[in-house]
Protein backbone atom coordinates (compact mmCIF):
# COMPACT_ATOMS: atom_id res chain seq x y z
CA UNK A 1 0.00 0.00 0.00
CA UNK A 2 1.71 2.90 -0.93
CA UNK A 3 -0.87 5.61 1.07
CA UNK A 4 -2.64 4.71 3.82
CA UNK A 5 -5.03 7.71 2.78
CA UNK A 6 -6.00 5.58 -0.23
CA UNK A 7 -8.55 4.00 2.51
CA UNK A 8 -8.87 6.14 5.26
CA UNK A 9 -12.29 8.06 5.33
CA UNK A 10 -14.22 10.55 7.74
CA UNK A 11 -16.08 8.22 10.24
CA UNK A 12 -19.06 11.02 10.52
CA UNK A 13 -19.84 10.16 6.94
CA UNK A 14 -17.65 8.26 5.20
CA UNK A 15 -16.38 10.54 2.72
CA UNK A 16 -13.30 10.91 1.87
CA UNK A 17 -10.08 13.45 3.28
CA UNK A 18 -7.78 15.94 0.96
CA UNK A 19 -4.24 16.09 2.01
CA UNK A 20 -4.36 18.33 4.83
CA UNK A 21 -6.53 15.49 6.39
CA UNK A 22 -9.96 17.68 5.64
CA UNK A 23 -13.10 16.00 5.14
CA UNK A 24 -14.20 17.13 1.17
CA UNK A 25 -17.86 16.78 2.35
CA UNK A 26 -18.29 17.63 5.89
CA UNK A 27 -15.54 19.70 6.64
CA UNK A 28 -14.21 18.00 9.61
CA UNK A 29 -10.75 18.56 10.60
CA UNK A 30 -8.15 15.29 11.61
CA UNK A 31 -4.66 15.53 12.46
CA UNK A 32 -1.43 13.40 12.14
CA UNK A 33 1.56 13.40 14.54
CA UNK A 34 4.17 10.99 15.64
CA UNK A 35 3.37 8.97 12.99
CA UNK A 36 -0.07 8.32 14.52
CA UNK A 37 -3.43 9.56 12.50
CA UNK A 38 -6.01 10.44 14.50
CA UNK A 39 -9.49 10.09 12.76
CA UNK A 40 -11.57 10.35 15.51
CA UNK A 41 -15.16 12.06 15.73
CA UNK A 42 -15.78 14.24 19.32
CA UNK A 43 -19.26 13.39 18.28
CA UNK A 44 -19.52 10.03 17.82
CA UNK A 45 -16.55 8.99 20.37
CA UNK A 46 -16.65 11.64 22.41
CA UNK A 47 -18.51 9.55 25.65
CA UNK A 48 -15.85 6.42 25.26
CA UNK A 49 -13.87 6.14 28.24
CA UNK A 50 -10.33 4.52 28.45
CA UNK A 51 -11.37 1.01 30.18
CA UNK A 52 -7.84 -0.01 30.80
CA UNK A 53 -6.02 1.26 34.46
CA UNK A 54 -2.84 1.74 34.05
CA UNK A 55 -0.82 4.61 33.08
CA UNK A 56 -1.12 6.56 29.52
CA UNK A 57 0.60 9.68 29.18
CA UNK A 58 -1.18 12.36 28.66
CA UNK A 59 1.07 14.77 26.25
CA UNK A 60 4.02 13.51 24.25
CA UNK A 61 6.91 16.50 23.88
CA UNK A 62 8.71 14.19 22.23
CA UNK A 63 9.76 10.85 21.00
CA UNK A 64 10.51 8.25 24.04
CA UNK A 65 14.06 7.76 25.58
CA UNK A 66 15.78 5.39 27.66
CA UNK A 67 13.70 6.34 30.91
CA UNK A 68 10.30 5.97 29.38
CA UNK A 69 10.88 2.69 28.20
CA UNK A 70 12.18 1.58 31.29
CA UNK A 71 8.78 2.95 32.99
CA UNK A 72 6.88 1.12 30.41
CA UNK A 73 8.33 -2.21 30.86
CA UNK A 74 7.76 -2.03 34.52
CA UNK A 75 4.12 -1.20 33.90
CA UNK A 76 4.45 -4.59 31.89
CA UNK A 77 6.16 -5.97 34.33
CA UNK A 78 4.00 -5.10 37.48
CA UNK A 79 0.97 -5.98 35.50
CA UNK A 80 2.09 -9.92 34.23
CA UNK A 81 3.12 -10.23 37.90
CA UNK A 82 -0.36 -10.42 38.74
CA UNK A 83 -1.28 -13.93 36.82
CA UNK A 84 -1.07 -17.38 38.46
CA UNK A 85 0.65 -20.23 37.24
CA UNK A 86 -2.38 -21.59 35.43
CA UNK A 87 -3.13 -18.31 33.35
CA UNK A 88 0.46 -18.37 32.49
CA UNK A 89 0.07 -21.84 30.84
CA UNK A 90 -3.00 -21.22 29.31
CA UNK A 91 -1.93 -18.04 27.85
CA UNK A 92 1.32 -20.05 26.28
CA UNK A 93 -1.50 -22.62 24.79
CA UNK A 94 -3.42 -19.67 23.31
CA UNK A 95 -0.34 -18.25 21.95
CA UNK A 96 0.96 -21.69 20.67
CA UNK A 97 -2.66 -21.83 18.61
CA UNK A 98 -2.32 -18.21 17.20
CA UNK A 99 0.64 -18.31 15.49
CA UNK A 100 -0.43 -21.27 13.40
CA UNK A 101 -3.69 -19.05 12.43
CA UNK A 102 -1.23 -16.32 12.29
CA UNK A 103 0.98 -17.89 9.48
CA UNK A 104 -2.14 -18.40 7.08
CA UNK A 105 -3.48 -14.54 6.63
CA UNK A 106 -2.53 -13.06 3.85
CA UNK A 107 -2.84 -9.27 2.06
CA UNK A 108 -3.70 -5.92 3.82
CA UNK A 109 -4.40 -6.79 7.78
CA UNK A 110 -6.30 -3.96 10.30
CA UNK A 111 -5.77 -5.27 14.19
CA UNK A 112 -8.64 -4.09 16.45
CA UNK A 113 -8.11 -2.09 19.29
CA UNK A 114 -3.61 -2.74 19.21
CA UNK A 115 -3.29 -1.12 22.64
CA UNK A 116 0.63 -2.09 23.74
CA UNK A 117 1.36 -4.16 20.66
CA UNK A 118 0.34 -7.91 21.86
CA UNK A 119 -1.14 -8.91 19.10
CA UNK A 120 1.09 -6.66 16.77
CA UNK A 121 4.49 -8.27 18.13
CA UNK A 122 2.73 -11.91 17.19
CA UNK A 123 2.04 -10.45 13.79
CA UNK A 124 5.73 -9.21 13.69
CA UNK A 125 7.38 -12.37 14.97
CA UNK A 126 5.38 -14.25 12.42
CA UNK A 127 7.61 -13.19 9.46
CA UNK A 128 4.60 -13.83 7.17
CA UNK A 129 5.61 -12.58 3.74
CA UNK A 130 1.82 -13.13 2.74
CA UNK A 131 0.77 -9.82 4.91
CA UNK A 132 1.49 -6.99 2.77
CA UNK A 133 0.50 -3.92 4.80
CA UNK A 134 -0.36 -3.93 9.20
CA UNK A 135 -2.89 -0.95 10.14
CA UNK A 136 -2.92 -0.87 13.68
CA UNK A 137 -6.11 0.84 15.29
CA UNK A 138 -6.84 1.96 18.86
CA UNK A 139 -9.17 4.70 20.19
CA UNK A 140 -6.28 6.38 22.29
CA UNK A 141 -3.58 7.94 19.82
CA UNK A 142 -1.10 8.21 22.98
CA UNK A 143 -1.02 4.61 23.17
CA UNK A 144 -0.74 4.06 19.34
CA UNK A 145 2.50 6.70 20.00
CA UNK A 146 4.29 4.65 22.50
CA UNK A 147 3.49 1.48 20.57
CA UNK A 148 4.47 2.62 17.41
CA UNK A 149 7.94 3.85 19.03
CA UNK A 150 7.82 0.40 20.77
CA UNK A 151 7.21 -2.06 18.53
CA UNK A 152 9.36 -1.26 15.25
CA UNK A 153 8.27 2.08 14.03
CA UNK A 154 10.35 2.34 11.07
CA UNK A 155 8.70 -0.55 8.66
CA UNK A 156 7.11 0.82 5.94
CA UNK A 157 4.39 -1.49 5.90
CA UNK A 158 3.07 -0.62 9.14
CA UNK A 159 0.57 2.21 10.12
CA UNK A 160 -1.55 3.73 12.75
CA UNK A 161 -4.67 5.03 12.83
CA UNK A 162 -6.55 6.24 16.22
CA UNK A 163 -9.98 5.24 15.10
CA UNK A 164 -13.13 4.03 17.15
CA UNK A 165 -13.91 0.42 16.45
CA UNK A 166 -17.84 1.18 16.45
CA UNK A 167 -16.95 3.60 13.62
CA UNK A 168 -13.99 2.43 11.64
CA UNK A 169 -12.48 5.56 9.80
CA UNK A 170 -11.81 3.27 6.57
CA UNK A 171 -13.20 2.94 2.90
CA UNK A 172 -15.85 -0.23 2.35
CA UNK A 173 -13.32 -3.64 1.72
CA UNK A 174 -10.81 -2.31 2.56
CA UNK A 175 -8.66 -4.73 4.10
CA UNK A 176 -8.19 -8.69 3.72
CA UNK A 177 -8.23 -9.74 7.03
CA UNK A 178 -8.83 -8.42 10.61
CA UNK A 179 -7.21 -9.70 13.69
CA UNK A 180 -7.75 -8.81 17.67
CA UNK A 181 -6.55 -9.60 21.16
CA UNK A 182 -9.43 -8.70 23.42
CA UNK A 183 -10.82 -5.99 21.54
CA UNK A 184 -14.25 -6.64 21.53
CA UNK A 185 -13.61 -6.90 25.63
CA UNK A 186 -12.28 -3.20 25.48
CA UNK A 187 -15.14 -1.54 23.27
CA UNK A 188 -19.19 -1.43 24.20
CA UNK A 189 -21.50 -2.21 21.72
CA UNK A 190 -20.01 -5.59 20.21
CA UNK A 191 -22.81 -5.69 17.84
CA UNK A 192 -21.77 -2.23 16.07
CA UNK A 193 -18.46 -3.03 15.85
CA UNK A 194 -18.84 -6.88 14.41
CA UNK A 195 -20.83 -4.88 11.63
CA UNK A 196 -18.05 -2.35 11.07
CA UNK A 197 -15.59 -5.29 10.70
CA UNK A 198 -17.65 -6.69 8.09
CA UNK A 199 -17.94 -3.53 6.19
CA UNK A 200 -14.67 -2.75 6.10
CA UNK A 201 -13.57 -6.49 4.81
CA UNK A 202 -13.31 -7.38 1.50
CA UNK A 203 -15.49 -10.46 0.51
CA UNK A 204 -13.77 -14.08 1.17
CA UNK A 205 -12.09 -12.24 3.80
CA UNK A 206 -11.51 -13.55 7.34
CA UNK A 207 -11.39 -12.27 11.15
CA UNK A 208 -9.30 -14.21 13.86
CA UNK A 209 -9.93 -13.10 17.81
CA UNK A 210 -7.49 -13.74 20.39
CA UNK A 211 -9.04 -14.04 23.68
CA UNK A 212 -10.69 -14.94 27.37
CA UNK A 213 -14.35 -15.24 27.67
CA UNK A 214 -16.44 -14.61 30.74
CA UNK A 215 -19.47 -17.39 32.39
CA UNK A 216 -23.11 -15.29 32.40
CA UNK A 217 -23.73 -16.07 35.90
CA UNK A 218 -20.14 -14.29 37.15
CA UNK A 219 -19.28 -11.62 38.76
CA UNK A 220 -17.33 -10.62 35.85
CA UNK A 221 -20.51 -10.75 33.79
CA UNK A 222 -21.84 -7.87 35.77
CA UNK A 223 -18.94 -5.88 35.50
CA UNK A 224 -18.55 -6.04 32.23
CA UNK A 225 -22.33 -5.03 31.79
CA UNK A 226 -22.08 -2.52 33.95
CA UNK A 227 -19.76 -0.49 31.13
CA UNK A 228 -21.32 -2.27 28.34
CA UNK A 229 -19.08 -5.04 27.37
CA UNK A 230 -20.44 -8.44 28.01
CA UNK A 231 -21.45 -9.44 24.93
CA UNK A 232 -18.18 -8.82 23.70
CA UNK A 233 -16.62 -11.03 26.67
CA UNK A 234 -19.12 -14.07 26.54
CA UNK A 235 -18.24 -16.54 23.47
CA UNK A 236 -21.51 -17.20 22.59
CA UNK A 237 -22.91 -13.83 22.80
CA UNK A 238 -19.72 -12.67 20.54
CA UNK A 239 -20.37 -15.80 18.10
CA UNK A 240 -23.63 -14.23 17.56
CA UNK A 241 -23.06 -10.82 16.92
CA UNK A 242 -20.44 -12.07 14.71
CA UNK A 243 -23.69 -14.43 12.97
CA UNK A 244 -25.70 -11.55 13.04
CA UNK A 245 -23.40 -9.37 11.08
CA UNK A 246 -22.78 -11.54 8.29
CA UNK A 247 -19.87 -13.66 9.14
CA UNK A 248 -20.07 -17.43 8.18
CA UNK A 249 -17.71 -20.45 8.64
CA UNK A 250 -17.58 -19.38 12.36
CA UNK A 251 -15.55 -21.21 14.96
CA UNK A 252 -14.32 -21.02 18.52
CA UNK A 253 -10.90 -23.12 19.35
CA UNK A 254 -11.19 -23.11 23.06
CA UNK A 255 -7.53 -24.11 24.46
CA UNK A 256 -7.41 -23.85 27.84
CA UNK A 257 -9.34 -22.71 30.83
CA UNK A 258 -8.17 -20.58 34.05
CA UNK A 259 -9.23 -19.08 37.52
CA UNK A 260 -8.57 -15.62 37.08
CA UNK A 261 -6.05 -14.02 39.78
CA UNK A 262 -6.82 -10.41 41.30
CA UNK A 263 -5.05 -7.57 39.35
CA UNK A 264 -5.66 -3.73 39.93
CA UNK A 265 -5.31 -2.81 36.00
CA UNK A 266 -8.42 -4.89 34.69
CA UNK A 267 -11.61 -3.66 35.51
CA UNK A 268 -12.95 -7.46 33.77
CA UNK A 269 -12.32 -10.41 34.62
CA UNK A 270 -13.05 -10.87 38.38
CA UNK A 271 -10.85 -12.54 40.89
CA UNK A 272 -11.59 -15.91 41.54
CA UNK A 273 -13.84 -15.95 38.38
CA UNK A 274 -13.25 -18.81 35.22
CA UNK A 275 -12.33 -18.10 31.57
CA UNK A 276 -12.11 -20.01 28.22
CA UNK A 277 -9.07 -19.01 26.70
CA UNK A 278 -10.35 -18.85 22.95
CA UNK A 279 -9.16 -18.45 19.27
CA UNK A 280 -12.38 -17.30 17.22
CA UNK A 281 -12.50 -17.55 13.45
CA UNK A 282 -14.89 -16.43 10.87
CA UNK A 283 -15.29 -15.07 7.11
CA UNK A 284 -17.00 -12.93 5.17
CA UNK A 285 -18.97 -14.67 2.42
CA UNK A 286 -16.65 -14.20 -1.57
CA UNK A 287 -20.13 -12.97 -3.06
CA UNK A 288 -22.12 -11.59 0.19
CA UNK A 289 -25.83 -10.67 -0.69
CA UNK A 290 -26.31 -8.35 2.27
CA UNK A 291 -28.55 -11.30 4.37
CA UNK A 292 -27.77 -12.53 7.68
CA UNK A 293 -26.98 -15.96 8.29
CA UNK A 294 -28.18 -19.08 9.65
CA UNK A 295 -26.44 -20.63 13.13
CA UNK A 296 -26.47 -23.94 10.43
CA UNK A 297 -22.94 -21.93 8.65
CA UNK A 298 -21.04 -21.98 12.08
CA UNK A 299 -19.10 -24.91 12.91
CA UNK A 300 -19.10 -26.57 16.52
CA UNK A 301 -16.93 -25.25 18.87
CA UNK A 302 -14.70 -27.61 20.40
CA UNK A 303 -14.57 -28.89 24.38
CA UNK A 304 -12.34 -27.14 26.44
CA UNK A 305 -9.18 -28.05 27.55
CA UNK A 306 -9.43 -29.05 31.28
């Protein structure tokens, strides 16, 4: 991809931006700096608060040095000192699973909602010549700064875009394949943004989700609905929205399971509570006619891993 404005659009209506980053229809300003684009509406995304804890700077005078790194990989540091021994090894099992799904995308590749880089480094590390072009997304363009400075700035065939995953800030098919770690656990409304992700892939393409789903009857559960993100962290709620939007050839690899340890930076999962550690895949039909599809598309998931 030799622009990344030859798909980037105005998510207030979709239209498309002249070179000082201008809307040509509604006149909306957006802005680019540290290598980040920031295409996000104040009225659409205005209410969306930040749902991780930990630290995010709030101004960037410049480009990180040795000091700030070594604060952000004590953040890391503090926060992975938090899991037990079983999350650990279920996490590893997860990971394990991933790359194999990993090695088989191929073309122009948006990852939901990038945060620190998790899924990013994986995508990295994977050395997949297939994946032409990596557009990283998050709603906070501070965090897309420090990741981008973090995680290999200077390849040409990555890019950033600060962008609300209920209202992607890209053209119609625009990319091949979609991946995630937790994203639809970091953004209400699952429902909206399964539909965006549809949109914005081109037909025969496919999504892959990296992550940790919640029981109904938790704790958790009522967390998470209590901010508006339960049916992005219960499998089979997510499996449907995913149904609902279009997607066909579903499927949920479940890998491991784990008691959840206390740890100050996640508001979801509880303490104490249970997760399925999962790797969802779907696609989006090569010749879509616009029609949801049946639950009879989706294939079985498979029994977790006790």
């Amino acid at each position: 991809m030799r622009n990344i404005r030859d798909i980037i659009v105005c998510p207030e209506c979709q239209c498309s931006l002249n070179d000082a980053l201008l809307c040509t229809k509604c006149g909306t300003q957006y802005s680019c700096r540290h290598g980040v684009y920031n295409l996000l509406s104040s009225r659409l995304s205005g209410e969306q608060e930040y749902l991780y804890r930990g630290e995010i700077p709030e101004e960037l005078s410049s480009l990180f040095n040795e000091e700030t790194e070594a604060g952000y990989k004590k953040a890391e540091e503090h926060y992975l000192s938090f899991f037990n021994e079983e999350t650990i090894r279920a996490f590893r099992k997860q990971d394990e699973s991933m790359r194999k799904v990993l090695a088989s995308l191929s073309g122009r590749v948006c990852d939901l909602a990038t945060g620190a880089g998790t899924m990013l480094q994986m995508l990295l590390d994977a050395e997949n010549d297939k994946i032409t072009d990596i557009v990283c997304t998050d709603i906070n363009e501070f965090t897309l700064m420090a990741t981008r400075y973090r995680r290999n700035a200077s390849r040409s065939n990555l890019f950033y875009i600060a962008t609300d995953g209920r209202y992607l800030a890209f053209k119609d098919n625009a990319f091949d394949a979609v991946t995630s770690y937790a994203g639809f656990g970091n953004i209400p409304d699952a429902k909206r943004v399964a539909s965006e992700l549809y949109r914005i892939l081109k037909p025969g393409g496919k999504i892959v989700i990296k992550g940790n789903y919640i029981e109904k009857d938790s704790r958790s559960f009522e967390l998470a609905k209590s901010v508006g993100i339960e049916r992005g962290m219960v499998e089979e709620y997510l499996l449907e929205d995913l149904h609902t939007a279009g997607f066909v050839d579903l499927q949920s690899d479940v890998v491991a399971e784990a008691v959840w340890a206390e740890n100050p930076c996640d508001l979801v999962p509880a303490a104490g509570d249970r997760q399925r550690f999962c790797i969802i895949e779907a696609s989006k039909p090569a010749e879509s006619s616009g029609a949801c599809f049946g639950l009879e598309n989706s294939k079985p998931q498979n029994e977790a891993v006790r």
